[in-house]
C-alpha atoms as a PDB file:
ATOM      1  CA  UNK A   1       0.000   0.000   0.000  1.00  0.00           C
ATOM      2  CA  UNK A   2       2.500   1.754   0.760  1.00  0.00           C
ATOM      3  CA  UNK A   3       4.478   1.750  -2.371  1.00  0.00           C
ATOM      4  CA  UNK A   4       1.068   2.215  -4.053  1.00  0.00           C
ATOM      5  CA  UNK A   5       0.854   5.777  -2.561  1.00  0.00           C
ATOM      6  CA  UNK A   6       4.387   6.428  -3.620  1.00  0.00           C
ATOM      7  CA  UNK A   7       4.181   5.594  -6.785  1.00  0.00           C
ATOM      8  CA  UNK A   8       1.085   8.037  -6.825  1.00  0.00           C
ATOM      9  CA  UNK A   9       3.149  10.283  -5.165  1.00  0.00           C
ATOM     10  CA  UNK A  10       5.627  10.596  -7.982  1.00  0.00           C
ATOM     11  CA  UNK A  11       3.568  10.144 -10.917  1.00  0.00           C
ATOM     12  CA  UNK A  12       2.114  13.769  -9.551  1.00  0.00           C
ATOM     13  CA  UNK A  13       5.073  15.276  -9.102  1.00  0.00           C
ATOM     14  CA  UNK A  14       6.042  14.326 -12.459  1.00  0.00           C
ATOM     15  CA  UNK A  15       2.861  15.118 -14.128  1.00  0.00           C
ATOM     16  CA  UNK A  16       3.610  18.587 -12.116  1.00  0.00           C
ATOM     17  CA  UNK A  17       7.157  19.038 -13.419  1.00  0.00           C
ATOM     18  CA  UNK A  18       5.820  18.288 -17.044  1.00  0.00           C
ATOM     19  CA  UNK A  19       3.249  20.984 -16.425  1.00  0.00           C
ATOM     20  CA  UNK A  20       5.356  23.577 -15.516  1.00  0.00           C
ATOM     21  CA  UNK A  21       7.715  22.737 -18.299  1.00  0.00           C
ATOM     22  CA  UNK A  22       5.129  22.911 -21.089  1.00  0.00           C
ATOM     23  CA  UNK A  23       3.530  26.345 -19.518  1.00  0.00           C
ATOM     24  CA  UNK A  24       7.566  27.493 -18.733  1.00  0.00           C
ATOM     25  CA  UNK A  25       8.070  26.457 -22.449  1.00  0.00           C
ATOM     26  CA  UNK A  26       4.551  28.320 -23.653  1.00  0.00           C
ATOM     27  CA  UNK A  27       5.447  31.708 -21.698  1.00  0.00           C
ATOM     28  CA  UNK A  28       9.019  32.111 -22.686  1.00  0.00           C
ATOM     29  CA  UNK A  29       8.724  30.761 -26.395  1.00  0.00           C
ATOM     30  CA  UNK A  30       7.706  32.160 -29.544  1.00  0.00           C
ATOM     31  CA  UNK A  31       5.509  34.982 -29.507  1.00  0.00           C
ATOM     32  CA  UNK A  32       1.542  34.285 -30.042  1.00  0.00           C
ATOM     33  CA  UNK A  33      -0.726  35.958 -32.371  1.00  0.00           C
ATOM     34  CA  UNK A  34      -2.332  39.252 -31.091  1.00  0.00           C
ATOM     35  CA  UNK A  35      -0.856  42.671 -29.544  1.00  0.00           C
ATOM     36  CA  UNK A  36       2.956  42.886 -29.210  1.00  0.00           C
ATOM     37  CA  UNK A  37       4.281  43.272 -25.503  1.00  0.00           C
ATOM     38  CA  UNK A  38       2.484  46.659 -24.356  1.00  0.00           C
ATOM     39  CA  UNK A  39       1.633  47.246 -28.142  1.00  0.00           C
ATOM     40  CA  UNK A  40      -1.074  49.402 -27.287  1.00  0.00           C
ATOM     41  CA  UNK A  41       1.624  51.651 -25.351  1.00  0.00           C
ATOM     42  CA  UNK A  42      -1.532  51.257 -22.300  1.00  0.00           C
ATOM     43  CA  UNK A  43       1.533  50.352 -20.090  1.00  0.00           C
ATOM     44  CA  UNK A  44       3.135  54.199 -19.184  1.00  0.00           C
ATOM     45  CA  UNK A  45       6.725  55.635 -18.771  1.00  0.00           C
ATOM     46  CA  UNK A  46       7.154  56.589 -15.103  1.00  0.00           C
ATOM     47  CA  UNK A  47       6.339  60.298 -14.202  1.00  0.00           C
ATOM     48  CA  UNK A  48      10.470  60.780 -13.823  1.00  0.00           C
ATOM     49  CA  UNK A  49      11.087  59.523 -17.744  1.00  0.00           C
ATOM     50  CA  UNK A  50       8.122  62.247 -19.160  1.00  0.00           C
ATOM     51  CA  UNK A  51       8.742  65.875 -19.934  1.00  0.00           C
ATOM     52  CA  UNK A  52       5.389  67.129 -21.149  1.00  0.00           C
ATOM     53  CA  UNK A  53       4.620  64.659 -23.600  1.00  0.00           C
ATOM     54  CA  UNK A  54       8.048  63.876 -24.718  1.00  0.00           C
ATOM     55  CA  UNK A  55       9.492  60.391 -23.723  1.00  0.00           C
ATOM     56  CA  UNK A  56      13.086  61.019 -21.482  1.00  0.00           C
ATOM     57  CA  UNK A  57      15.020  57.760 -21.645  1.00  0.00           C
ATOM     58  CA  UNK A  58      15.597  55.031 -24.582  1.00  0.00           C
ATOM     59  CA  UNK A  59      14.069  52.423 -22.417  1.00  0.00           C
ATOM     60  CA  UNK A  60      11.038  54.824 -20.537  1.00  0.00           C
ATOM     61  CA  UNK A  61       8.003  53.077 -22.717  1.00  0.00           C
ATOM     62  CA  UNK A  62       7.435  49.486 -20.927  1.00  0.00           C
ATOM     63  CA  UNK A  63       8.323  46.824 -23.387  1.00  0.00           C
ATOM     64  CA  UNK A  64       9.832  49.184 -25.967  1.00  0.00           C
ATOM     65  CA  UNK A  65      12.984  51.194 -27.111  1.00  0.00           C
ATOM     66  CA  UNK A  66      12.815  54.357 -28.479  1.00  0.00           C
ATOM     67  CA  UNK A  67      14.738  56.517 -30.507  1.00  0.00           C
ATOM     68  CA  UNK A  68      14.864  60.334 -30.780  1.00  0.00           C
ATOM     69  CA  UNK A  69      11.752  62.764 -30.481  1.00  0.00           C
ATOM     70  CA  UNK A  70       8.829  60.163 -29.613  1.00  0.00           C
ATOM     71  CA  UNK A  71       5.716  61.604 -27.491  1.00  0.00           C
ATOM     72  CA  UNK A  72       3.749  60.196 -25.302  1.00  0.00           C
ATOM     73  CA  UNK A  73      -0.229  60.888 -26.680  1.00  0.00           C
ATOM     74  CA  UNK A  74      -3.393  60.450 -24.518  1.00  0.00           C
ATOM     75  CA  UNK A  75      -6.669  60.489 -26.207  1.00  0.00           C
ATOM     76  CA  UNK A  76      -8.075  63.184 -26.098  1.00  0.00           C
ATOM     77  CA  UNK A  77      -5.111  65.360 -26.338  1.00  0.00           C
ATOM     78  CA  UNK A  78      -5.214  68.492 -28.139  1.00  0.00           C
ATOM     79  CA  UNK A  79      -2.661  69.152 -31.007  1.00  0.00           C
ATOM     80  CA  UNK A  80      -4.076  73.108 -32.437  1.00  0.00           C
ATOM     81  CA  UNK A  81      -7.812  72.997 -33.325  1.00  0.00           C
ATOM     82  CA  UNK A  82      -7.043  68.987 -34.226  1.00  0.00           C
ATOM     83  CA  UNK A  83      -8.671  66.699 -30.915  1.00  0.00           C
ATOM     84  CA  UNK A  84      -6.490  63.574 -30.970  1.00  0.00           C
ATOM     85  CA  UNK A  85      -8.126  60.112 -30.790  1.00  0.00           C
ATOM     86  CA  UNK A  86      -6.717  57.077 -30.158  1.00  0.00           C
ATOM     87  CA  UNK A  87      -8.537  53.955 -31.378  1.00  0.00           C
ATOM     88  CA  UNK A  88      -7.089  50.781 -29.152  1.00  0.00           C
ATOM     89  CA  UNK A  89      -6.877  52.452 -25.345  1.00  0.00           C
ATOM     90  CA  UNK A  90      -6.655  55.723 -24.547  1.00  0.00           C
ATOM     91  CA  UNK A  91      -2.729  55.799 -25.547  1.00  0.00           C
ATOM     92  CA  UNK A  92      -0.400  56.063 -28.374  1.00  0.00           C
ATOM     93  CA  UNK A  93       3.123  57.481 -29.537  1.00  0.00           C
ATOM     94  CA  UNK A  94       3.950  59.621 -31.983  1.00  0.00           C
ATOM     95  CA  UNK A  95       7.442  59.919 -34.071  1.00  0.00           C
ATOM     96  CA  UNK A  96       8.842  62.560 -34.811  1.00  0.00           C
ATOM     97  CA  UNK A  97      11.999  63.888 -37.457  1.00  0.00           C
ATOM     98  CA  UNK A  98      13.490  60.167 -37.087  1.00  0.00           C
ATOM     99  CA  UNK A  99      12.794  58.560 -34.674  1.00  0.00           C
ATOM    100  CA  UNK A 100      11.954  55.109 -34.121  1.00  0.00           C
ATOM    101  CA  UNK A 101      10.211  52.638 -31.938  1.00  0.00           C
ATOM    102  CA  UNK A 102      11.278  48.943 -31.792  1.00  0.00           C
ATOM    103  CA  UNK A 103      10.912  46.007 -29.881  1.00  0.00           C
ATOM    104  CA  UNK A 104      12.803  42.122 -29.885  1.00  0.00           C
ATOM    105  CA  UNK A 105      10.317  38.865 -30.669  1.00  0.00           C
ATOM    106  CA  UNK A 106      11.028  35.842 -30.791  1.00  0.00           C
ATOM    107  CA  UNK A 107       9.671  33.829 -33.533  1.00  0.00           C
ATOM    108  CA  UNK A 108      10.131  30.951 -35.708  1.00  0.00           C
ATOM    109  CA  UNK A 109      13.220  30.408 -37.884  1.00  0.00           C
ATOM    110  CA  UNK A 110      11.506  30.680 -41.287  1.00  0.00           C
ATOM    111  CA  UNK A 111       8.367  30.838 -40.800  1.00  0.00           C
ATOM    112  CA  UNK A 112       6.337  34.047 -42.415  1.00  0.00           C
ATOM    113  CA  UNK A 113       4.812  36.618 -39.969  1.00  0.00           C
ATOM    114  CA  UNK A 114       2.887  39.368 -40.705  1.00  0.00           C
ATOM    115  CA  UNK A 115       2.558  42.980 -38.372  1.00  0.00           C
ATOM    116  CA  UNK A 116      -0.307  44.958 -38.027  1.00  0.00           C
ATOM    117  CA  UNK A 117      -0.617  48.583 -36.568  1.00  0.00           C
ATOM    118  CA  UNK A 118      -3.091  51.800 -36.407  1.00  0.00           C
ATOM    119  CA  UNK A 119      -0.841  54.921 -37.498  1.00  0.00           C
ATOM    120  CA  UNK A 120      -2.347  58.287 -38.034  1.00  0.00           C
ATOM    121  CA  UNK A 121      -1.321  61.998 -39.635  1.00  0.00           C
ATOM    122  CA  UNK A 122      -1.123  64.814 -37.265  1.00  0.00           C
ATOM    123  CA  UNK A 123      -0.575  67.278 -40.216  1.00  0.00           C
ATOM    124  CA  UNK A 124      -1.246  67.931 -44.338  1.00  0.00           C
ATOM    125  CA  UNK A 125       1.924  66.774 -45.179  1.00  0.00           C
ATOM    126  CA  UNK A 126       2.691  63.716 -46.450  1.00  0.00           C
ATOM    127  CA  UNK A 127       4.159  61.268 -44.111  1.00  0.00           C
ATOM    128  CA  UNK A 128       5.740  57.406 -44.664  1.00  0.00           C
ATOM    129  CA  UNK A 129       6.764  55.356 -41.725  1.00  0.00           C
ATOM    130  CA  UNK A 130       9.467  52.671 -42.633  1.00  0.00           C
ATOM    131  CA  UNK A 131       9.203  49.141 -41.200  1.00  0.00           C
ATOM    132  CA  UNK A 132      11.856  46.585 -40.507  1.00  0.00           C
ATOM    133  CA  UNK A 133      12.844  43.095 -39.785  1.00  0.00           C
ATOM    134  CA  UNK A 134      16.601  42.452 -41.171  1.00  0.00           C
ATOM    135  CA  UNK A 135      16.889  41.760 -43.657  1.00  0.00           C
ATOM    136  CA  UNK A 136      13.418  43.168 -44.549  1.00  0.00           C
ATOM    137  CA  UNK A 137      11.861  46.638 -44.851  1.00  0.00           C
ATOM    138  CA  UNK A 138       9.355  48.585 -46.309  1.00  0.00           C
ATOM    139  CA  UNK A 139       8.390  52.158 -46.525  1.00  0.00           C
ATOM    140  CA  UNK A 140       4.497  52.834 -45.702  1.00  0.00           C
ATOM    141  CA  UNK A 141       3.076  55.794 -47.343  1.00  0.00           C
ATOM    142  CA  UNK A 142       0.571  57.310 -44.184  1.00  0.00           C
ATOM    143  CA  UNK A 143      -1.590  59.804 -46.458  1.00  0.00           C
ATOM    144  CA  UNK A 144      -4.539  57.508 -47.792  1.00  0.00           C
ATOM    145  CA  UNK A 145      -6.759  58.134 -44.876  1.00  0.00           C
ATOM    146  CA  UNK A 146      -9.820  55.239 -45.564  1.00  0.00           C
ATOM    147  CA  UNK A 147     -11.708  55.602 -42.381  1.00  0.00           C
ATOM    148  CA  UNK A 148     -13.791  58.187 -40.967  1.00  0.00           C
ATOM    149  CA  UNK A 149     -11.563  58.406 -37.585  1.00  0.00           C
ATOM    150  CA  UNK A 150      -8.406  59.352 -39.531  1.00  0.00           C
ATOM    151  CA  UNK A 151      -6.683  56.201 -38.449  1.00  0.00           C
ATOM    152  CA  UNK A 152      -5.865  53.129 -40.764  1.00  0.00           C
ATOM    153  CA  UNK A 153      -4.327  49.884 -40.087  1.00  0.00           C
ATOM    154  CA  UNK A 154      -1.654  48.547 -42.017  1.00  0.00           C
ATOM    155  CA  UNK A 155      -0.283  45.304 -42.679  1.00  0.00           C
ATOM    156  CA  UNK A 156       3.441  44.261 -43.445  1.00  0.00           C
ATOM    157  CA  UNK A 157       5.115  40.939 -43.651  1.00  0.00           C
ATOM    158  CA  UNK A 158       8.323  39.604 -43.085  1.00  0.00           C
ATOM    159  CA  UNK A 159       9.970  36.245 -42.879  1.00  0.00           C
ATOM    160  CA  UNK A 160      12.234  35.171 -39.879  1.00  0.00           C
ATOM    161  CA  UNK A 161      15.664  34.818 -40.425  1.00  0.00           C
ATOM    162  CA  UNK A 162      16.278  34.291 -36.967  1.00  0.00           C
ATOM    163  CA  UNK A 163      14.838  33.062 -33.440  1.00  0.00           C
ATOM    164  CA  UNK A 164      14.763  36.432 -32.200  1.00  0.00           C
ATOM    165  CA  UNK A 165      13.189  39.326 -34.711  1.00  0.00           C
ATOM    166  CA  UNK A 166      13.920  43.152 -33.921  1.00  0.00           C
ATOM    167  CA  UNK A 167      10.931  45.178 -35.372  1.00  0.00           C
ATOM    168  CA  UNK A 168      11.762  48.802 -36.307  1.00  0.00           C
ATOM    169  CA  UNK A 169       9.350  51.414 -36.435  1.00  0.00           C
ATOM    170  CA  UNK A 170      10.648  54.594 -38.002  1.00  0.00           C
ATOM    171  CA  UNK A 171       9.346  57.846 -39.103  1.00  0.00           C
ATOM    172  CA  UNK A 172      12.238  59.266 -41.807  1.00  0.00           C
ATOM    173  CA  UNK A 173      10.278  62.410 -42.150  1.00  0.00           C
ATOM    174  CA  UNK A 174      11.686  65.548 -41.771  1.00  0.00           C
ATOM    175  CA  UNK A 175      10.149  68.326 -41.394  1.00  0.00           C
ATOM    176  CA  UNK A 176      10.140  71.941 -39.509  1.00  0.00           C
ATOM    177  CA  UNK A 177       7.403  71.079 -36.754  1.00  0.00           C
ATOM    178  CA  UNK A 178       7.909  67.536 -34.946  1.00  0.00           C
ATOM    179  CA  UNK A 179       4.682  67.484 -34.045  1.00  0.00           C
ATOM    180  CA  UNK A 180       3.902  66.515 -37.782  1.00  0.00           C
ATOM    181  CA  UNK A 181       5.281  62.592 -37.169  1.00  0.00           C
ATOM    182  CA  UNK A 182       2.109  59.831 -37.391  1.00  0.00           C
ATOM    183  CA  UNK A 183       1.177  58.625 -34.464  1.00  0.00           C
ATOM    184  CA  UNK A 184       1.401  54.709 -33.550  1.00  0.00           C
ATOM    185  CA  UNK A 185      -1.024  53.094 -32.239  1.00  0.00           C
ATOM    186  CA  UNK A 186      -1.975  48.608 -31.457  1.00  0.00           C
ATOM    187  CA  UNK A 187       1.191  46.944 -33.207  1.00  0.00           C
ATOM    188  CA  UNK A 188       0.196  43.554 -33.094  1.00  0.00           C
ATOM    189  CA  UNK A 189       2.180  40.162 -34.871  1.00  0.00           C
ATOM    190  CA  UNK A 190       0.362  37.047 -36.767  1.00  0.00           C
ATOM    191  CA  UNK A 191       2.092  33.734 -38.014  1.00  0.00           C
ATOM    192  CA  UNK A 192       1.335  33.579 -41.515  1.00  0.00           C
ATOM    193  CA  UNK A 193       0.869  29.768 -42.896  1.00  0.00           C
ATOM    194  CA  UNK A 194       1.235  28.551 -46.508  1.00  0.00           C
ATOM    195  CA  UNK A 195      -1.763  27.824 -47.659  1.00  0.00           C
ATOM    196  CA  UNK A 196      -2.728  24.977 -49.719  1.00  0.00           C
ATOM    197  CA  UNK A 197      -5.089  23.927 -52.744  1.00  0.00           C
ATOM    198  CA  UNK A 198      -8.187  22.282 -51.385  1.00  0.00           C
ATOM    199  CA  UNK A 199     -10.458  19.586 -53.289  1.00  0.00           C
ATOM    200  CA  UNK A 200     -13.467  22.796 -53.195  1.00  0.00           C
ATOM    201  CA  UNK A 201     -10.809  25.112 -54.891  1.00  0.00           C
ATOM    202  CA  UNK A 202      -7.561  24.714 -56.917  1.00  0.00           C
ATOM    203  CA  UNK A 203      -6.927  28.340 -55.979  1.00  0.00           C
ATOM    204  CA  UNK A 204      -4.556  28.653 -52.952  1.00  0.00           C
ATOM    205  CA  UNK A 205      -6.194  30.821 -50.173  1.00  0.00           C
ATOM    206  CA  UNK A 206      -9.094  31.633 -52.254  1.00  0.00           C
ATOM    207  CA  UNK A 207     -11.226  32.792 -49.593  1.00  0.00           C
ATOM    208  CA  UNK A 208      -8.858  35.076 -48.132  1.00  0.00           C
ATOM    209  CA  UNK A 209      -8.913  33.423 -44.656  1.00  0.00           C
ATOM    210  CA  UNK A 210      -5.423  33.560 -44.134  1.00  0.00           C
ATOM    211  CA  UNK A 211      -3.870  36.960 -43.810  1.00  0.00           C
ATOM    212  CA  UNK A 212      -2.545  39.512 -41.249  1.00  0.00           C
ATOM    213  CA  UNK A 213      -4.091  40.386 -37.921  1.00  0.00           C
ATOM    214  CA  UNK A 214      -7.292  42.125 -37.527  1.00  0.00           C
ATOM    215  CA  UNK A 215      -8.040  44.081 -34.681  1.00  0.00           C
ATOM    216  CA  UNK A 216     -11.576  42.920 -33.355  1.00  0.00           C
ATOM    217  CA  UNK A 217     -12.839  46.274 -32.353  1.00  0.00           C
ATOM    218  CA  UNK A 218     -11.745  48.675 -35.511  1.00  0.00           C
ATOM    219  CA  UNK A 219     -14.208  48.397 -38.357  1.00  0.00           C
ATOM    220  CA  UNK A 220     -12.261  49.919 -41.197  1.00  0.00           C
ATOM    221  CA  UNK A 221     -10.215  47.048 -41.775  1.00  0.00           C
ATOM    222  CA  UNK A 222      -6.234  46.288 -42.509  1.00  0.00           C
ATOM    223  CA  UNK A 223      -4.434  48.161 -45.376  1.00  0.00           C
ATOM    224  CA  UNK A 224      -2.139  45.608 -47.747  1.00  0.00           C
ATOM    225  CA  UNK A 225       0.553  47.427 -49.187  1.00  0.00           C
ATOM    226  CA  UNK A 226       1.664  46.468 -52.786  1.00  0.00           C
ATOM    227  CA  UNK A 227       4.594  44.457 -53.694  1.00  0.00           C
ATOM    228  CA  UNK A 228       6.770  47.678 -54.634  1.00  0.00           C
ATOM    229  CA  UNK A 229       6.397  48.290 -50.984  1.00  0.00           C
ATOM    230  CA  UNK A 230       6.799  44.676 -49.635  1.00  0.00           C
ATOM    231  CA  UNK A 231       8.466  41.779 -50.223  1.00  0.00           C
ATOM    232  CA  UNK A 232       6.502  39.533 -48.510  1.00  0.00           C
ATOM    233  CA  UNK A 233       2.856  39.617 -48.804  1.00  0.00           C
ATOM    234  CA  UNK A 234       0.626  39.828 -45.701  1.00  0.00           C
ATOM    235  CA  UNK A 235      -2.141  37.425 -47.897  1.00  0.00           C
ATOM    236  CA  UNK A 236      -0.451  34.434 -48.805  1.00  0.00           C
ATOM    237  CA  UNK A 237      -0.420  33.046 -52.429  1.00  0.00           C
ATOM    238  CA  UNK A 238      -1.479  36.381 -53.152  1.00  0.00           C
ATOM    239  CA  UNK A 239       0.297  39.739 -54.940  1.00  0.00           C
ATOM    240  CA  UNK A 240      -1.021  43.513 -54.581  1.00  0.00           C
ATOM    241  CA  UNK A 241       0.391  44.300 -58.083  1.00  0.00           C
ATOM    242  CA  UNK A 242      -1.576  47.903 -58.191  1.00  0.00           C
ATOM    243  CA  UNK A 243      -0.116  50.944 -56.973  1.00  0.00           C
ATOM    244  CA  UNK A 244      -2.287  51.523 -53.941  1.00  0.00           C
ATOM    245  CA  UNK A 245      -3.074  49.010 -51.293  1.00  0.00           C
ATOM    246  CA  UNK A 246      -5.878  47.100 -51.201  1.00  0.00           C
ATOM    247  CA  UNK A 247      -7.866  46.628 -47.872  1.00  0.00           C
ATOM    248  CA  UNK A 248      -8.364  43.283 -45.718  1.00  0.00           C
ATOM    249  CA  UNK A 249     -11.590  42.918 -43.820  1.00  0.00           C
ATOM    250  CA  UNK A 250     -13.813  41.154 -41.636  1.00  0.00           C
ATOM    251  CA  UNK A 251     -17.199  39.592 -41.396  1.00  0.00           C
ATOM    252  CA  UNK A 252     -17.774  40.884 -38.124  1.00  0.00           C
ATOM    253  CA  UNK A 253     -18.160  44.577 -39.804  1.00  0.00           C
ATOM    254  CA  UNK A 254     -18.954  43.934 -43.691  1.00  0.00           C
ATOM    255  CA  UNK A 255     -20.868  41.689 -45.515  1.00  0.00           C
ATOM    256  CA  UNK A 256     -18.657  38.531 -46.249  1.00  0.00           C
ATOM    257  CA  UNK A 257     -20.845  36.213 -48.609  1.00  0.00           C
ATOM    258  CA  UNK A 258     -18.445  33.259 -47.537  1.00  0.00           C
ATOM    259  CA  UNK A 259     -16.200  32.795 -44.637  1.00  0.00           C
ATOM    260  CA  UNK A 260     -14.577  34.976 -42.174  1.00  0.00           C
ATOM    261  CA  UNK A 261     -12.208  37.648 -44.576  1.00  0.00           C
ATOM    262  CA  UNK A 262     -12.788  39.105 -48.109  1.00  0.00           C
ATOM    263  CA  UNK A 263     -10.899  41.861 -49.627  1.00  0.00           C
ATOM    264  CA  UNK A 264     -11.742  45.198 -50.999  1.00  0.00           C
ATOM    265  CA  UNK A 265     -10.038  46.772 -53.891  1.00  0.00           C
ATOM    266  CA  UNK A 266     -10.098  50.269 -52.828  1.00  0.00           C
ATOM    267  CA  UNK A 267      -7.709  52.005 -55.308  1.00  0.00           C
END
């Protein structure tokens, strides 16, 4: 009987030191689909690393680094006769004459991943935020506003060339006024898997299920840029060959005949 009990004993404790393993393995290993760490910026810089609104200190944004002029926004904020809004919180950043945000993820070696984020203009000019993954990078025109709140979401891809990924958000505007750099809002990251020909449909992700991240609670949808701008396309087995982007959405706030995802040719 005795025995019997520790047997029990250490099949528990085994069963318990697999457990924490797997959820050791789960919380330290690649990153999961959804927001990046603090990637709606909800998480603040302590009182001592603010001056006004501008960020003191490379590593004062929780889960971030930042580079040069980057402000701290709340919504609500007031920026001249323009009332800033932020869609995802009541936070964002915004970048000024080049500066950058970035942040480390691990991932998996190879595999395709797309990013998703909400940026906004603060000003008429024209403004272009350039993303990066080494060895990839892309510059995002931010001048096509398609919603009515003034912020879009747009989509970039990238494959991993190694375990750990450094995104790289940079504004390489300049201009007189730094309050003119787009504002940043939700970055968030989605594995992106080949998709395959099914016995319904010789066409490979012909329903346009597989694609980038959408945020649940924005109804304007996700921005694709075109190849020019991307090497990697955020829609598997497909290329944006037009100029402009075309736009990813959801059933949840259009009419989808079939499916989750469809995509709008907006240009």
């Amino acid at each position: 009987m005795q025995g019997l009990v520790l047997l029990l004993v250490l099949l528990c404790a085994s069963c318990h030191i697999s457990l924490s393993l797997t959820n050791s393995t789960a919380g330290n290993g690649t990153v999961a689909d959804g927001l990046l760490e603090n990637g709606n910026f909800e998480n603040a810089p302590n009182a001592t690393n603010m001056k006004g609104t501008v960020v003191v200190g490379r590593y004062a944004i929780p889960g971030w680094v930042n580079e040069g002029f980057v402000e701290y926004i709340k919504s609500g904020q007031k920026q001249g006769d323009m009332l800033l809004v932020v869609p995802e919180g009541a936070y964002a950043v915004r970048l000024g004459n080049e500066a950058s945000i970035k942040q480390k993820i691990k991932v998996i070696k190879g595999m395709y991943y797309s990013i998703t984020f909400s940026a906004a203009r603060t000003c008429a000019q024209e403004e272009r935020l350039n993303v990066t993954v080494a060895p990839d990078s892309g510059v995002l025109p931010i001048q096509t506003v398609c919603s009515s709140s003034g912020w879009d979401n747009y989509a970039w891809a990238f494959k991993a060339i190694y375990e750990v990924a450094e995104l790289i958000i940079h504004n390489p505007g300049v201009e007189e006024d730094p309050a003119c750099g787009p504002l940043i809002d939700a970055v968030a990251i989605k594995a992106l898997y080949p998709p395959r020909p099914t016995n319904k449909n010789s066409v490979k992700n012909g329903g346009f299920e597989e694609g980038p991240y959408v945020f649940p609670n924005t109804p304007w949808g996700v921005l694709i840029p075109p190849n020019i701008e991307d090497d990697h396309s955020p829609l598997p087995a497909w290329i944006v060959e037009s100029l402009k982007a075309v736009k990813y959405i959801d059933s949840a706030h259009y009419f989808v005949p079939q499916g989750r995802r469809a995509v709008e040719l907006v240009a």
